[in-house]
Protein backbone atom coordinates (compact mmCIF):
# COMPACT_ATOMS: atom_id res chain seq x y z
CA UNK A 1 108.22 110.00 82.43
CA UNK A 2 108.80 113.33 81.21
CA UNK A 3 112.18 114.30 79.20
CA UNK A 4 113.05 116.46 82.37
CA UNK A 5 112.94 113.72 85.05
CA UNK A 6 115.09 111.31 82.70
CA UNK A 7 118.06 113.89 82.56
CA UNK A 8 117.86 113.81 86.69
CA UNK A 9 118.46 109.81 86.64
CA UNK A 10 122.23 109.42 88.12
CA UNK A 11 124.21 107.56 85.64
CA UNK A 12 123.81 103.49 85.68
CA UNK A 13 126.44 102.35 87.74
CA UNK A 14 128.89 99.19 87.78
CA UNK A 15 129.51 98.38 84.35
CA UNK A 16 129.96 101.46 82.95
CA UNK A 17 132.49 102.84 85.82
CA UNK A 18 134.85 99.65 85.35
CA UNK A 19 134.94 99.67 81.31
CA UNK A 20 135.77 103.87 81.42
CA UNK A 21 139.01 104.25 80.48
CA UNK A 22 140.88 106.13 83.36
CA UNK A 23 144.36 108.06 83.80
CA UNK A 24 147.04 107.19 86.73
CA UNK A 25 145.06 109.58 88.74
CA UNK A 26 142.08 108.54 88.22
CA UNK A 27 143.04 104.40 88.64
CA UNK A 28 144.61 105.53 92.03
CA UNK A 29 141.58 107.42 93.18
CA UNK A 30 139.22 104.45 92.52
CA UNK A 31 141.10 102.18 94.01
CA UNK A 32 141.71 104.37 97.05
CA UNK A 33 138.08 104.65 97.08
CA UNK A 34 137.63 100.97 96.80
CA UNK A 35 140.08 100.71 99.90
CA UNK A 36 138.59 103.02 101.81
CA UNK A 37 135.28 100.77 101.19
CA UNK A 38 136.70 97.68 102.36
CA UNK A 39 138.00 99.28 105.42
CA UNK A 40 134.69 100.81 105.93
CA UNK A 41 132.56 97.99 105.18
CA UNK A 42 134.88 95.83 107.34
CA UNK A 43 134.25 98.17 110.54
CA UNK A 44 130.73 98.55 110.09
CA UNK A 45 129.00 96.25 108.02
CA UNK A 46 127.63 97.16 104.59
CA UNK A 47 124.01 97.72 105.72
CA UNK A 48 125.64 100.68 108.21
CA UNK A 49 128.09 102.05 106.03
CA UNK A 50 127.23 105.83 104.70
CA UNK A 51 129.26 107.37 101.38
CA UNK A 52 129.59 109.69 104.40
CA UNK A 53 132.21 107.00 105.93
CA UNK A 54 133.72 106.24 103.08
CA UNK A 55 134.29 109.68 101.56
CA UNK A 56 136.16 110.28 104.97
CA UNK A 57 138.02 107.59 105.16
CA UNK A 58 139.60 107.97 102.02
CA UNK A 59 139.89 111.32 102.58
CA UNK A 60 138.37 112.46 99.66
CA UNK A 61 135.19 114.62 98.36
CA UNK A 62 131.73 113.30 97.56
CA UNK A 63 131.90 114.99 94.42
CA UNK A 64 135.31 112.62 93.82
CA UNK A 65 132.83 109.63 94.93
CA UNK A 66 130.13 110.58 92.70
CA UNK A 67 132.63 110.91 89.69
CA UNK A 68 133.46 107.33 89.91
CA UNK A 69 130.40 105.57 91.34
CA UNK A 70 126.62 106.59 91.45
CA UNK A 71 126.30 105.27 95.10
CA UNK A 72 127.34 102.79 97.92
CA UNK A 73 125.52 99.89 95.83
CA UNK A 74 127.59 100.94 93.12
CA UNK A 75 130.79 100.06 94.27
CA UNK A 76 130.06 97.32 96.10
CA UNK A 77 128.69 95.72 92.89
CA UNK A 78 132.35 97.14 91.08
CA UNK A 79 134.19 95.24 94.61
CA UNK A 80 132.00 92.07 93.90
CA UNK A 81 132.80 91.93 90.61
CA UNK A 82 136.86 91.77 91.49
CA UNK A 83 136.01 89.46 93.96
CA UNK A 84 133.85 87.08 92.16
CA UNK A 85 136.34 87.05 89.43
CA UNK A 86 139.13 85.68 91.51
CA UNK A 87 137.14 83.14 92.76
CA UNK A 88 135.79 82.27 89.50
CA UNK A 89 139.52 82.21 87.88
CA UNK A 90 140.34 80.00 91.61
CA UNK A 91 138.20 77.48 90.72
CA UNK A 92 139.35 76.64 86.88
CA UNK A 93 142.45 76.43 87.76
CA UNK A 94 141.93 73.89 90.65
CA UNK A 95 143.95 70.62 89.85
CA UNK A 96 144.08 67.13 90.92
CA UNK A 97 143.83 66.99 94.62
CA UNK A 98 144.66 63.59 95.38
CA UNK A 99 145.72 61.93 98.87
CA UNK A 100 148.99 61.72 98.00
CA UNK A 101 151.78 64.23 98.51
CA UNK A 102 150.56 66.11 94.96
CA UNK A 103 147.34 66.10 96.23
CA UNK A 104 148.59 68.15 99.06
CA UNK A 105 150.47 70.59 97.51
CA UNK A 106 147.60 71.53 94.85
CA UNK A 107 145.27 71.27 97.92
CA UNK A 108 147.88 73.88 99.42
CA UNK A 109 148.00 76.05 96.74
CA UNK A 110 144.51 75.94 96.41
CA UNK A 111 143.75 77.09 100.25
CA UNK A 112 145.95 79.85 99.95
CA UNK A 113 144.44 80.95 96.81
CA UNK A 114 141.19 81.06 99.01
CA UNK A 115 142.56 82.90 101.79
CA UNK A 116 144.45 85.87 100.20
CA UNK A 117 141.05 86.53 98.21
CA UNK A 118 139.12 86.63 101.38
CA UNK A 119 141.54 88.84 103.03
CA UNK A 120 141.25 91.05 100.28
CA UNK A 121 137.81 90.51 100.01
CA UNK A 122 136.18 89.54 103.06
CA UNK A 123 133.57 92.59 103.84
CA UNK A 124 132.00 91.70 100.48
CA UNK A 125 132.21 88.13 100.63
CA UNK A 126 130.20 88.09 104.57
CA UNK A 127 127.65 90.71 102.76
CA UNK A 128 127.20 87.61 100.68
CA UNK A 129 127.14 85.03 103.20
CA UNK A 130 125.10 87.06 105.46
CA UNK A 131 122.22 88.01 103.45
CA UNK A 132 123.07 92.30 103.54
CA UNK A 133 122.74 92.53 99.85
CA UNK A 134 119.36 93.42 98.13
CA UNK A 135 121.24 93.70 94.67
CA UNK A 136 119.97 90.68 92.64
CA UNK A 137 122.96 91.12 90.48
CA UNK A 138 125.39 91.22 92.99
CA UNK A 139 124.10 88.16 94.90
CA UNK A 140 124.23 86.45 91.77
CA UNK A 141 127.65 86.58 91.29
CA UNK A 142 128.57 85.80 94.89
CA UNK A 143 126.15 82.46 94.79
CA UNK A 144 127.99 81.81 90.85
CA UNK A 145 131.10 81.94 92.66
CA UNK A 146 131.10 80.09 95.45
CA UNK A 147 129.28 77.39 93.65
CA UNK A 148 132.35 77.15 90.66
CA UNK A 149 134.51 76.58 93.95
CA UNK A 150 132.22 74.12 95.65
CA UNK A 151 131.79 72.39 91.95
CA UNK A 152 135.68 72.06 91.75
CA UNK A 153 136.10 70.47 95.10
CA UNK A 154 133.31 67.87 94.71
CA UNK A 155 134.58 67.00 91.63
CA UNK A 156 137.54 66.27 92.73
CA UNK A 157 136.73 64.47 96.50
CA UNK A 158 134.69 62.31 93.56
CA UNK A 159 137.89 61.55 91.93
CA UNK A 160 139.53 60.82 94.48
CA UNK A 161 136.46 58.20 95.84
CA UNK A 162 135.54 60.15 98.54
CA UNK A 163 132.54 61.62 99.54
CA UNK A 164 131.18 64.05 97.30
CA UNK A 165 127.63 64.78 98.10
CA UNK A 166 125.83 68.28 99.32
CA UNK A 167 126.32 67.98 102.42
CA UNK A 168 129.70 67.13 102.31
CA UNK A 169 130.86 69.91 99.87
CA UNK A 170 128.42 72.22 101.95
CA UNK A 171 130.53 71.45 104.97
CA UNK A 172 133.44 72.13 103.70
CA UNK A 173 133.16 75.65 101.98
CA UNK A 174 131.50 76.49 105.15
CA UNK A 175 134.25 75.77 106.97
CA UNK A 176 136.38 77.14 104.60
CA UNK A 177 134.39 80.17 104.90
CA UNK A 178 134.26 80.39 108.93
CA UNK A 179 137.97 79.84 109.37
CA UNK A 180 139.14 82.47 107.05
CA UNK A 181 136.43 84.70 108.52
CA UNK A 182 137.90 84.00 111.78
CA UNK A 183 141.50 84.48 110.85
CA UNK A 184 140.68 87.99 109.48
CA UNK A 185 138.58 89.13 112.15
CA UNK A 186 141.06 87.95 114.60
CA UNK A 187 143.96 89.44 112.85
CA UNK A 188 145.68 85.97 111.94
CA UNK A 189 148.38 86.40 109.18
CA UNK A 190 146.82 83.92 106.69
CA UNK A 191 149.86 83.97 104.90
CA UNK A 192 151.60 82.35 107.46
CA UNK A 193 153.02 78.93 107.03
CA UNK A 194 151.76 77.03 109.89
CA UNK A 195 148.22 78.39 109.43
CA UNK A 196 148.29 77.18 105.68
CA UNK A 197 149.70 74.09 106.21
CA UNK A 198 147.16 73.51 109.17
CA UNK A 199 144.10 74.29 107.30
CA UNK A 200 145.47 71.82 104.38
CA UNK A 201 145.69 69.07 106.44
CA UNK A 202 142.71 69.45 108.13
CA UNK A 203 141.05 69.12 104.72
CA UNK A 204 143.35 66.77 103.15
CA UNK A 205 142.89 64.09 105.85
CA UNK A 206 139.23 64.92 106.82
CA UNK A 207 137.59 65.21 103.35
CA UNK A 208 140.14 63.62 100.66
CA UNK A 209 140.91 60.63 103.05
CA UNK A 210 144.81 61.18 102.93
CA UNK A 211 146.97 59.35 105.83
CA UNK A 212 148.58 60.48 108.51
CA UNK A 213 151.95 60.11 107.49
CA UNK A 214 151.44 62.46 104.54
CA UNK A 215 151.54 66.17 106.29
CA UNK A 216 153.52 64.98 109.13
């Protein structure tokens, strides 16, 4: 490769974008490009989705784009990164979920946890699930991720002396998965009380083997 052709090669994205150091202008412009993603993404899928339809939606230049992010794969890998990092953080800080009224409530708090990251996060985390992403790096963190969670929860259904196996965990992130797709898609508050509270007992009951009585 000749010195020419190396001084053409766009600037490595990802890491470098979210360690630069940025102004109130700048930190409000990435993250209305990071909006505008989501809302893009959301609308048309990742595959489909053209800096074109971002740059528009957020109402903003290409050159502004291609100041913060050397393309589309770019800041996806930047969303995935926020994304997997909540999840990540989710899962250490799981507690005892037992099936007793504690158990609930950390159950609870869990689920909700869960919920508000996939409304926030959703487009990226069905690019994920789907299969859209050819990014090895950005898969990565996705599969990391969901498996912390999915470690957490058999860990504690094997606590608790209920069934912990693959297929058991498997079921219930997909589910997990589904129903806040679902909610999202549909336009379901998932901050809404009976929602929560429906989703925890489902789980509480079904895979931690709590009684009846408990969630009444």
């Amino acid at each position: 490769m000749t010195g020419g052709s190396a001084s053409k090669r766009p600037p490595a994205g990802g890491t470098p974008t979210e360690q630069r150091e940025l102004r109130a202008q700048g930190r409000r412009t990435m993250q209305r490009l990071r909006t505008a993603a989501m809302k893009v993404f959301a609308e048309r899928g990742y595959q489909a989705a053209r800096v074109d339809d971002i740059v528009r939606a957020a109402r903003t230049s290409h050159g502004t784009f291609y100041l913060y992010f050397a393309n589309k794969e770019d800041l996806l890998r930047t969303l995935a990164t926020e994304c997997a990092g909540e999840l990540n953080a989710l899962a250490a800080a799981m507690g005892q979920i037992r099936p007793d009224v504690a158990g609930y409530a950390e159950l609870r708090t869990t689920l909700e946890g869960f919920l508000r990251t996939y409304e926030r996060y959703g487009p990226v985390i069905r690019a994920w699930m789907e299969g859209q992403v050819d990014d090895r790096h950005v898969n990565r963190l996705g599969l990391d991720a969901f498996l912390a969670i999915a470690t957490s929860f058999g860990r504690q259904l094997r606590a608790s002396g209920c069934r912990s196996d693959e297929v058991t965990v498997g079921a219930l992130m997909a589910m997990l998965e589904r129903f806040a797709y679902y909610l999202v898609s549909r336009g379901v508050d998932v901050r809404a009380t009976a929602t929560l509270e429906t989703l925890t007992t489902v789980v509480h009951r079904g895979f931690f083997g709590a009684p009846v009585v408990l969630a009444a």
